[in-house]
N, C-alpha and C. Protein backbone atom coordinates (compact mmCIF):
# COMPACT_ATOMS: atom_id res chain seq x y z
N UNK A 1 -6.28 188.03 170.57
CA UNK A 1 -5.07 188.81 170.81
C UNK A 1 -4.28 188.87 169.50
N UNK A 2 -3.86 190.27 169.36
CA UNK A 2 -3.07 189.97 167.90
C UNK A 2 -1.86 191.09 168.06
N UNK A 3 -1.20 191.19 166.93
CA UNK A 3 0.47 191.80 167.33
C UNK A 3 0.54 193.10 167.92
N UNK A 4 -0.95 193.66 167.66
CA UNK A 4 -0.56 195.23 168.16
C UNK A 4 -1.13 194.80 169.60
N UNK A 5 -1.73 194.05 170.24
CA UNK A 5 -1.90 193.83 171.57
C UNK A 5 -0.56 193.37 172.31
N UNK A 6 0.22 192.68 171.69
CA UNK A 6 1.43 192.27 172.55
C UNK A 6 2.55 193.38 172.54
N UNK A 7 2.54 194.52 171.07
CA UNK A 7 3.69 195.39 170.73
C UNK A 7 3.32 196.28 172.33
N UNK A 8 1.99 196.54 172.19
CA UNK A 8 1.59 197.83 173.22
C UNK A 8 1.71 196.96 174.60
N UNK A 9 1.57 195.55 174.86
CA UNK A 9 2.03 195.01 176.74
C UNK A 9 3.37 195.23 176.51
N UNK A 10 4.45 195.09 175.50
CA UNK A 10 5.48 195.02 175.45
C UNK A 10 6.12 196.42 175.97
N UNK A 11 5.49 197.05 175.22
CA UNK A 11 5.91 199.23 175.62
C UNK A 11 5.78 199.33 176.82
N UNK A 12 4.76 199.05 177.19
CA UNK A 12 4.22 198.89 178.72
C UNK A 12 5.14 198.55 179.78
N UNK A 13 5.88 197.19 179.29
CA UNK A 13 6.86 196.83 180.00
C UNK A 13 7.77 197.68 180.36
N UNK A 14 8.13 197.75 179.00
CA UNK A 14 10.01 198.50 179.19
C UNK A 14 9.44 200.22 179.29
N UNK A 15 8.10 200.63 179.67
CA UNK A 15 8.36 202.02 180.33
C UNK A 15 8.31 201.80 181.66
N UNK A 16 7.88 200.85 182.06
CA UNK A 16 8.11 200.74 183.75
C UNK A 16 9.04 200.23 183.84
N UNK A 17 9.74 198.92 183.52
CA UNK A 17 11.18 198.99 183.39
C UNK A 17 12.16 199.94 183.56
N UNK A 18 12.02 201.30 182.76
CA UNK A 18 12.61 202.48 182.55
C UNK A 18 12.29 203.25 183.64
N UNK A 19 11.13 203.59 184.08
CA UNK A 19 11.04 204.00 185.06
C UNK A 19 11.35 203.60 186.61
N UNK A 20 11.39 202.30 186.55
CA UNK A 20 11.95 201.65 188.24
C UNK A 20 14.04 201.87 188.08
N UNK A 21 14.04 202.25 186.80
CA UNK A 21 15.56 202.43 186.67
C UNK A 21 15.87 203.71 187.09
N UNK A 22 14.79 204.67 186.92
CA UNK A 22 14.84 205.91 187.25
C UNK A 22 14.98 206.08 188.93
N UNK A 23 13.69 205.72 189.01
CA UNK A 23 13.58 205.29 190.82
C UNK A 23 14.75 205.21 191.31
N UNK A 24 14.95 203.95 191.27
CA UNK A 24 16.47 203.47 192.23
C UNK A 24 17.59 204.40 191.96
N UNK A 25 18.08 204.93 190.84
CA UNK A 25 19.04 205.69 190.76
C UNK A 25 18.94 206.96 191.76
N UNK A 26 17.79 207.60 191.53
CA UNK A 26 17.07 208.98 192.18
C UNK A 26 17.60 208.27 193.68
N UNK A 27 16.99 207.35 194.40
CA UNK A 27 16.48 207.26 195.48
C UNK A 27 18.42 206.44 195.99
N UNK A 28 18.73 205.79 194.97
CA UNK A 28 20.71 205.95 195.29
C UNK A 28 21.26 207.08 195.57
N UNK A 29 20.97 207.86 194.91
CA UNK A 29 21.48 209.11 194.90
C UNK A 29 21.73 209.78 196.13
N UNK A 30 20.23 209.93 196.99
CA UNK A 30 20.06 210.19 197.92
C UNK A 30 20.60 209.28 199.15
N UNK A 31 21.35 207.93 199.34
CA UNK A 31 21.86 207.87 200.26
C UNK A 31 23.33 208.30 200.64
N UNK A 32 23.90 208.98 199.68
CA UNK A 32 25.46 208.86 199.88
C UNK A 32 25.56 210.55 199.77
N UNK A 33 26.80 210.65 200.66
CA UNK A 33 26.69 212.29 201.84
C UNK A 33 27.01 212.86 200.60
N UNK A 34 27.25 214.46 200.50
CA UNK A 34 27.16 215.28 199.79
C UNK A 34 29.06 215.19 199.42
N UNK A 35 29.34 215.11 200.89
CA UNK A 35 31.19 214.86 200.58
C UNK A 35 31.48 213.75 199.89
N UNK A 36 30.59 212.79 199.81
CA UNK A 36 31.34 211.47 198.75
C UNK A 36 31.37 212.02 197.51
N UNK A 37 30.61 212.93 197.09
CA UNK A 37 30.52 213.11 195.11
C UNK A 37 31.39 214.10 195.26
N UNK A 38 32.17 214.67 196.35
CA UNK A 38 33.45 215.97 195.93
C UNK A 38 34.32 214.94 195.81
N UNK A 39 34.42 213.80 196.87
CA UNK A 39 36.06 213.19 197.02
C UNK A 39 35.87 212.26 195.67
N UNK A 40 34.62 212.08 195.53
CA UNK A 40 34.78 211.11 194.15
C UNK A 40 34.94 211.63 192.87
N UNK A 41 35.18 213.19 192.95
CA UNK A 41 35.30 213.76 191.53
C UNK A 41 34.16 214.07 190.75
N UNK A 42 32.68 213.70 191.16
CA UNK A 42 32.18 213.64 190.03
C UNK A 42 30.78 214.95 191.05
N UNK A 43 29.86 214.77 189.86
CA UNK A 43 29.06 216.35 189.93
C UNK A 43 28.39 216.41 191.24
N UNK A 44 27.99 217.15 191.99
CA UNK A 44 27.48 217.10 193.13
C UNK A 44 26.24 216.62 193.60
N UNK A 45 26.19 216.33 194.82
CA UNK A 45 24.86 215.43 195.04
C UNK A 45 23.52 216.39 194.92
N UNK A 46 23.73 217.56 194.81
CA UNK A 46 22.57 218.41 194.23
C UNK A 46 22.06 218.31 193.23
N UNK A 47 23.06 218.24 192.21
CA UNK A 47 23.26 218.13 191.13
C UNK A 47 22.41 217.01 190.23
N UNK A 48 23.04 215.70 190.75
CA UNK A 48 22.69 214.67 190.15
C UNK A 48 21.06 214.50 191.08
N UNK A 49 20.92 214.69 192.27
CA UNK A 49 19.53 214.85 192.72
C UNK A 49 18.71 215.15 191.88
N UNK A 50 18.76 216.64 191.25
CA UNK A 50 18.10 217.22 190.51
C UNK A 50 17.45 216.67 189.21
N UNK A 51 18.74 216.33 188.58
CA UNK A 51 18.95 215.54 187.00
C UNK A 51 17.72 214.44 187.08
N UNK A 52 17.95 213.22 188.22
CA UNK A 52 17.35 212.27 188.28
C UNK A 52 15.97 212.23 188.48
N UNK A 53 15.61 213.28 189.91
CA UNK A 53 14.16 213.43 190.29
C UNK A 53 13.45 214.35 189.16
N UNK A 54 14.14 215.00 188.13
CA UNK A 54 12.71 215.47 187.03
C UNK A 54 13.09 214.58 186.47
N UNK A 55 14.06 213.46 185.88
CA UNK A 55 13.53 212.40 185.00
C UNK A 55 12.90 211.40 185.82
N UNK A 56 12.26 211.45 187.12
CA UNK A 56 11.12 210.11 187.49
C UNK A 56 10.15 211.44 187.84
N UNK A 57 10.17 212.73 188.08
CA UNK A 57 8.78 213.34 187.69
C UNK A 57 8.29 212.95 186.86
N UNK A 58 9.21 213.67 185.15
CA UNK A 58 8.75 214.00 184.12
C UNK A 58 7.55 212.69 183.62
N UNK A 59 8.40 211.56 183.99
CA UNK A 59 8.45 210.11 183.44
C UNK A 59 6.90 209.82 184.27
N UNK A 60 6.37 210.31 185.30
CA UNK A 60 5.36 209.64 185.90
C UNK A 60 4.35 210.75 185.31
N UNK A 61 4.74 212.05 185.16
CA UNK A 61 3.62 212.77 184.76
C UNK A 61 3.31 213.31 183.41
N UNK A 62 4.47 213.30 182.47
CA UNK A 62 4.56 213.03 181.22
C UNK A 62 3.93 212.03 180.61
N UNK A 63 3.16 211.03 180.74
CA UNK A 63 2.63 209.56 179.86
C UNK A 63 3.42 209.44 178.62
N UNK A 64 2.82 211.07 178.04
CA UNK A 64 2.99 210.79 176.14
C UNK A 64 4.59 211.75 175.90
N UNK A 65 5.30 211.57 177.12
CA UNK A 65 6.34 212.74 176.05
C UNK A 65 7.09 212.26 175.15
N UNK A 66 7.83 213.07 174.35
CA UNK A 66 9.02 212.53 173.67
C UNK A 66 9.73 211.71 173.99
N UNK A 67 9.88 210.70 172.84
CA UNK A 67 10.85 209.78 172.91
C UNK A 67 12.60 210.39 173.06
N UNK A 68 12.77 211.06 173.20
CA UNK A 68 14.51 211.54 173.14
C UNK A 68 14.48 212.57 174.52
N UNK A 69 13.45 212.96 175.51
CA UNK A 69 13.26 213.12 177.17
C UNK A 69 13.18 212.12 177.68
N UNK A 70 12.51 211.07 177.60
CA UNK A 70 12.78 209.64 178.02
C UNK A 70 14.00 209.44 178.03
N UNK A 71 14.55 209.50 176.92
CA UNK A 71 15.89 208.45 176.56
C UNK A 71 17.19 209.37 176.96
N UNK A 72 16.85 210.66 177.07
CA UNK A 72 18.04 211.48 177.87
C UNK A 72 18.06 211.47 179.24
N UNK A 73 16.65 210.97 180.18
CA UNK A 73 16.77 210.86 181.51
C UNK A 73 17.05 209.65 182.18
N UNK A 74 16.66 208.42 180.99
CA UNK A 74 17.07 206.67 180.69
C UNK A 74 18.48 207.20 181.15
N UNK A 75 19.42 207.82 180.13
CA UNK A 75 20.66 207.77 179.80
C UNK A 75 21.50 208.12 181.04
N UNK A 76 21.09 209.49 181.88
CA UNK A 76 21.13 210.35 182.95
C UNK A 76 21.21 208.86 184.28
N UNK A 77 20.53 208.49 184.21
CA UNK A 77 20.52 207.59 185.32
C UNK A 77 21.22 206.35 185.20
N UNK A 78 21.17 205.67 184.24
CA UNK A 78 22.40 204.73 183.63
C UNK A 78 23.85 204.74 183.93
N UNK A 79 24.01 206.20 183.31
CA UNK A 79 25.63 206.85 183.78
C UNK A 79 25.90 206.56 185.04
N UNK A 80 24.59 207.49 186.16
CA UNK A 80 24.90 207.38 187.63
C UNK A 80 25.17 206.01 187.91
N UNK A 81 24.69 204.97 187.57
CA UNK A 81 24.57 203.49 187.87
C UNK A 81 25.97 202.82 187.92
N UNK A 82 25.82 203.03 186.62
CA UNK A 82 27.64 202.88 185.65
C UNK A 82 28.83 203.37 186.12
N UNK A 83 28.72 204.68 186.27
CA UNK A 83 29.87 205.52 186.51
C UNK A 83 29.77 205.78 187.73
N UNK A 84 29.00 206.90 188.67
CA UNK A 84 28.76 207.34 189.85
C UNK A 84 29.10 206.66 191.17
N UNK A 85 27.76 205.82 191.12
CA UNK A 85 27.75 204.77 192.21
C UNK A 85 28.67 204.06 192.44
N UNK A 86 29.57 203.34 191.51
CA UNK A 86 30.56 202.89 192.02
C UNK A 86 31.83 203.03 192.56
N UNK A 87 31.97 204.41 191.92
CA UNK A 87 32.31 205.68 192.11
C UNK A 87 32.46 205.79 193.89
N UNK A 88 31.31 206.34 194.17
CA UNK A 88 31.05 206.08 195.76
C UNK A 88 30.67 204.96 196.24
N UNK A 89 30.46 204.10 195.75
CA UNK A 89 30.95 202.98 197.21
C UNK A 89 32.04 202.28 197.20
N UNK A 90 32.80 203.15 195.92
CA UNK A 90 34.56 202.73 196.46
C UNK A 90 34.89 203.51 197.56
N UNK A 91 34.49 204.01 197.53
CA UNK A 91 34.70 204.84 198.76
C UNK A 91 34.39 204.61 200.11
N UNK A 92 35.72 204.56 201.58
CA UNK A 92 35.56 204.21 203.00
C UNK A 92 35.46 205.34 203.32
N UNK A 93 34.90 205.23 204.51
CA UNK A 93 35.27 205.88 205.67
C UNK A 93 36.20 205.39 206.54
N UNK A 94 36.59 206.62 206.92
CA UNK A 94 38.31 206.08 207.59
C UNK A 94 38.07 206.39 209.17
């Protein structure tokens, strides 16, 4: 075993890493009603649907794409994580 065997398990890692980040965001996305992302201000649940599910397409059927489509659909789902989601589950129902 030598360094380019561990650099390439290492890549390996953090693209599935990247990609189960994709997942959960996509598949967050989809539990919260279409009225939580109006009352919460932020872009619509179409919207961010969209954004997320071609970055875990692209990401499963892409292998070799660009590094800066990765890292803009990485980024895309991060935000939702960060910003969005908490976003809506401040949010009751009354």
């Amino acid at each position: 075993m030598n360094v380019f065997d561990i650099e390439g398990w290492l890549s390996l890692i953090v693209v599935f890493v990247l990609l189960a980040i994709k997942i959960f965001a996509f598949v967050n996305c989809l539990l919260f009603p279409a009225e939580a992302y109006d009352a919460a201000g932020k872009l619509t649940k179409a919207a961010w649907a969209i954004i997320l599910g071609l970055g875990v397409v692209i990401s499963v059927l892409a292998v070799q794409m660009p590094f800066f489509i990765s890292l803009a659909f990485t980024i895309a789902a991060l935000v939702y994580l960060v910003d969005v989601r908490p976003a809506l589950s401040g949010l009751r129902r009354r």
